[in-house]
C-alpha atoms as a PDB file:
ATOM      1  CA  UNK A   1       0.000   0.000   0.000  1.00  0.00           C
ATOM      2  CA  UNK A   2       1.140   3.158  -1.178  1.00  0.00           C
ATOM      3  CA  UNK A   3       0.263   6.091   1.591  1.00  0.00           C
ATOM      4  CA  UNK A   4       0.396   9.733   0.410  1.00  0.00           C
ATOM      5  CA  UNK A   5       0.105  11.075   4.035  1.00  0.00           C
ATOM      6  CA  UNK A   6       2.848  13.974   3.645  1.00  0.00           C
ATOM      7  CA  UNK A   7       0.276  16.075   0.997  1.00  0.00           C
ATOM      8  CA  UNK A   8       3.193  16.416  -1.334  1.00  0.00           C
ATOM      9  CA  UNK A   9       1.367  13.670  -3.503  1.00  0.00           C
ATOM     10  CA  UNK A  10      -1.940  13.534  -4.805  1.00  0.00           C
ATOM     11  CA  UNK A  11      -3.951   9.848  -4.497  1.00  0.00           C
ATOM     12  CA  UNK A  12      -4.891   9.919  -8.313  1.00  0.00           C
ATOM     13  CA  UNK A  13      -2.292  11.257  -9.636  1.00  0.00           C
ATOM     14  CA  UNK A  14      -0.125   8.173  -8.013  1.00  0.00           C
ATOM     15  CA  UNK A  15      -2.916   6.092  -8.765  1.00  0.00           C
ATOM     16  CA  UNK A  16      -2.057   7.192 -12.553  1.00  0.00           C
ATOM     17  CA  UNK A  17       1.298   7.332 -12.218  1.00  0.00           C
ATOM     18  CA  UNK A  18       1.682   3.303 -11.038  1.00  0.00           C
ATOM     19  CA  UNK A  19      -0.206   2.577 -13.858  1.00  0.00           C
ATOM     20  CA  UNK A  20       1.910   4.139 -16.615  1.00  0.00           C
ATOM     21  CA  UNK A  21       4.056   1.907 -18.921  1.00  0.00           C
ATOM     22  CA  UNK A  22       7.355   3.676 -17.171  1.00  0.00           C
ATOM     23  CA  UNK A  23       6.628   2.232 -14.196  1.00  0.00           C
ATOM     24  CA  UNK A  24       5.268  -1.491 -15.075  1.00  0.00           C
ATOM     25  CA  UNK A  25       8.922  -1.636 -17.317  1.00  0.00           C
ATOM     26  CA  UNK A  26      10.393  -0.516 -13.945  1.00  0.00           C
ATOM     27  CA  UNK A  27       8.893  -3.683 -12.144  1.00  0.00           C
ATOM     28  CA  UNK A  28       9.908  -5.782 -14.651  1.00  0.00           C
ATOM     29  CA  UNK A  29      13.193  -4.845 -14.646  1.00  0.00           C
ATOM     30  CA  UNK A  30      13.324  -5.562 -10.963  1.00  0.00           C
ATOM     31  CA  UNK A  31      11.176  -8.909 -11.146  1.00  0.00           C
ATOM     32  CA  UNK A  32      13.869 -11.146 -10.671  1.00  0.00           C
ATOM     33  CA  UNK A  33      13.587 -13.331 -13.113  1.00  0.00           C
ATOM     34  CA  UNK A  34       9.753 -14.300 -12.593  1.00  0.00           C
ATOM     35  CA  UNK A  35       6.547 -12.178 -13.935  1.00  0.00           C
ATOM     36  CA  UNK A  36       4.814 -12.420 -10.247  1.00  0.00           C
ATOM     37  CA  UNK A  37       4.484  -9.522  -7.831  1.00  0.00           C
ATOM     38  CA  UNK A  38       5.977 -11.977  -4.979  1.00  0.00           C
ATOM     39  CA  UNK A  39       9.400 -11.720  -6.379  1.00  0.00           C
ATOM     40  CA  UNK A  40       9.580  -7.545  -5.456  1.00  0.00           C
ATOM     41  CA  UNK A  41      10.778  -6.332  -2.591  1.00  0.00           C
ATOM     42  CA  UNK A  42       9.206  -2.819  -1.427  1.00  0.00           C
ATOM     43  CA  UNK A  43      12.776  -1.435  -2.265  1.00  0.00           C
ATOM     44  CA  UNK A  44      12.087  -2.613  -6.196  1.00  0.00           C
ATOM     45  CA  UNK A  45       9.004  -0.605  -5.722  1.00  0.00           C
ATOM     46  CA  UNK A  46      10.094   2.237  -4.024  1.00  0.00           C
ATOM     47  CA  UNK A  47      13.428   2.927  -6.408  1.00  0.00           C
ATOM     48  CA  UNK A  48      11.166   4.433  -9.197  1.00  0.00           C
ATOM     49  CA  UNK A  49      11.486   8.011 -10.143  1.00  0.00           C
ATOM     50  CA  UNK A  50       9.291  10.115 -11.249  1.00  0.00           C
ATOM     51  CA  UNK A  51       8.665  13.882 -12.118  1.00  0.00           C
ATOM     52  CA  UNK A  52       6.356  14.899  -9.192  1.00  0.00           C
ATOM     53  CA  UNK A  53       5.033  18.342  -9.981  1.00  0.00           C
ATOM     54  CA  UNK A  54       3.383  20.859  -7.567  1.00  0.00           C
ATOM     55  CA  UNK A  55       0.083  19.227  -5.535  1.00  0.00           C
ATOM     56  CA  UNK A  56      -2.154  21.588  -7.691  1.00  0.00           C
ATOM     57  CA  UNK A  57      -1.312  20.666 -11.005  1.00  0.00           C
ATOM     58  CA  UNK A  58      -1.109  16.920  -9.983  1.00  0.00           C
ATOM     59  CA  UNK A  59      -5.170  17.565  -9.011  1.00  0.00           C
ATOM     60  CA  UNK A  60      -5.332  19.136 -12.415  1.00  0.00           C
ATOM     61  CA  UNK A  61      -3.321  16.519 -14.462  1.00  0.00           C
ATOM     62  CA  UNK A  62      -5.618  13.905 -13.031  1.00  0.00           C
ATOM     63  CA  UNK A  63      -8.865  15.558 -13.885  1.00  0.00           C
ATOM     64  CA  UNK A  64      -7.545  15.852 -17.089  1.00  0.00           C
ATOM     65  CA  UNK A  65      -6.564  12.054 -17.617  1.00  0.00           C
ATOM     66  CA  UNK A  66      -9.509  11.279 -15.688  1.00  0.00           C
ATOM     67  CA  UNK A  67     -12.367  13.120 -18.416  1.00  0.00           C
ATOM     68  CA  UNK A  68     -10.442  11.583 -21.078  1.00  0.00           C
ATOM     69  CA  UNK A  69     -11.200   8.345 -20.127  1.00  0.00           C
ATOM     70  CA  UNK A  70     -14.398   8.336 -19.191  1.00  0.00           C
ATOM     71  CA  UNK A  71     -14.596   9.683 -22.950  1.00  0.00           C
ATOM     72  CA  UNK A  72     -12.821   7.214 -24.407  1.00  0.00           C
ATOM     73  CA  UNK A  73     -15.142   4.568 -22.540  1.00  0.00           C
ATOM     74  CA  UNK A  74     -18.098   6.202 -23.530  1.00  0.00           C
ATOM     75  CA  UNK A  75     -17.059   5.857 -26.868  1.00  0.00           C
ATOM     76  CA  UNK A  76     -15.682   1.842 -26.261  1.00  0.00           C
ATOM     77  CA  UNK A  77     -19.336   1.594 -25.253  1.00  0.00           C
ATOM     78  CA  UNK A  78     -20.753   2.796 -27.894  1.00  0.00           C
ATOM     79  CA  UNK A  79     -18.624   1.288 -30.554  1.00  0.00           C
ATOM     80  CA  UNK A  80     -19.713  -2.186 -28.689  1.00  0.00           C
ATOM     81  CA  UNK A  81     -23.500  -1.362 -29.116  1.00  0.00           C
END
């Protein structure tokens, strides 16, 4: 469990951010030679980098990413129907 207690990090923008392609290659660079969570160690997880950027644009980047993909599944929806 990832805790953003210190208000220098915004729950979905890290909720975005783990879920990027950067950071899955990250994991499976650390993986240890297997392709199951059980092999990282919370230091594998916790050596990732990222560009953090001030708490008010991280509520604002989110947003963003956030309408865009409730658009985007409106339109898988509808392209289903």
């Amino acid at each position: 469990v990832f805790d953003c207690t210190d208000n220098r990090l915004e729950n979905g923008y890290l909720f975005l951010l783990l879920q990027t392609s950067r950071y899955r290659d990250h994991l499976d660079l650390h993986a240890h030679g297997t392709a199951n969570q059980a092999s990282l160690n919370i230091s594998d997880m916790l050596s990732f980098t990222a560009t953090i950027p001030p708490l008010k644009e991280q509520v604002s980047i989110t947003e963003e990413v956030n309408k865009k993909l409730d658009s985007l599944a409106v339109l898988l929806s509808k392209s289903q129907e």
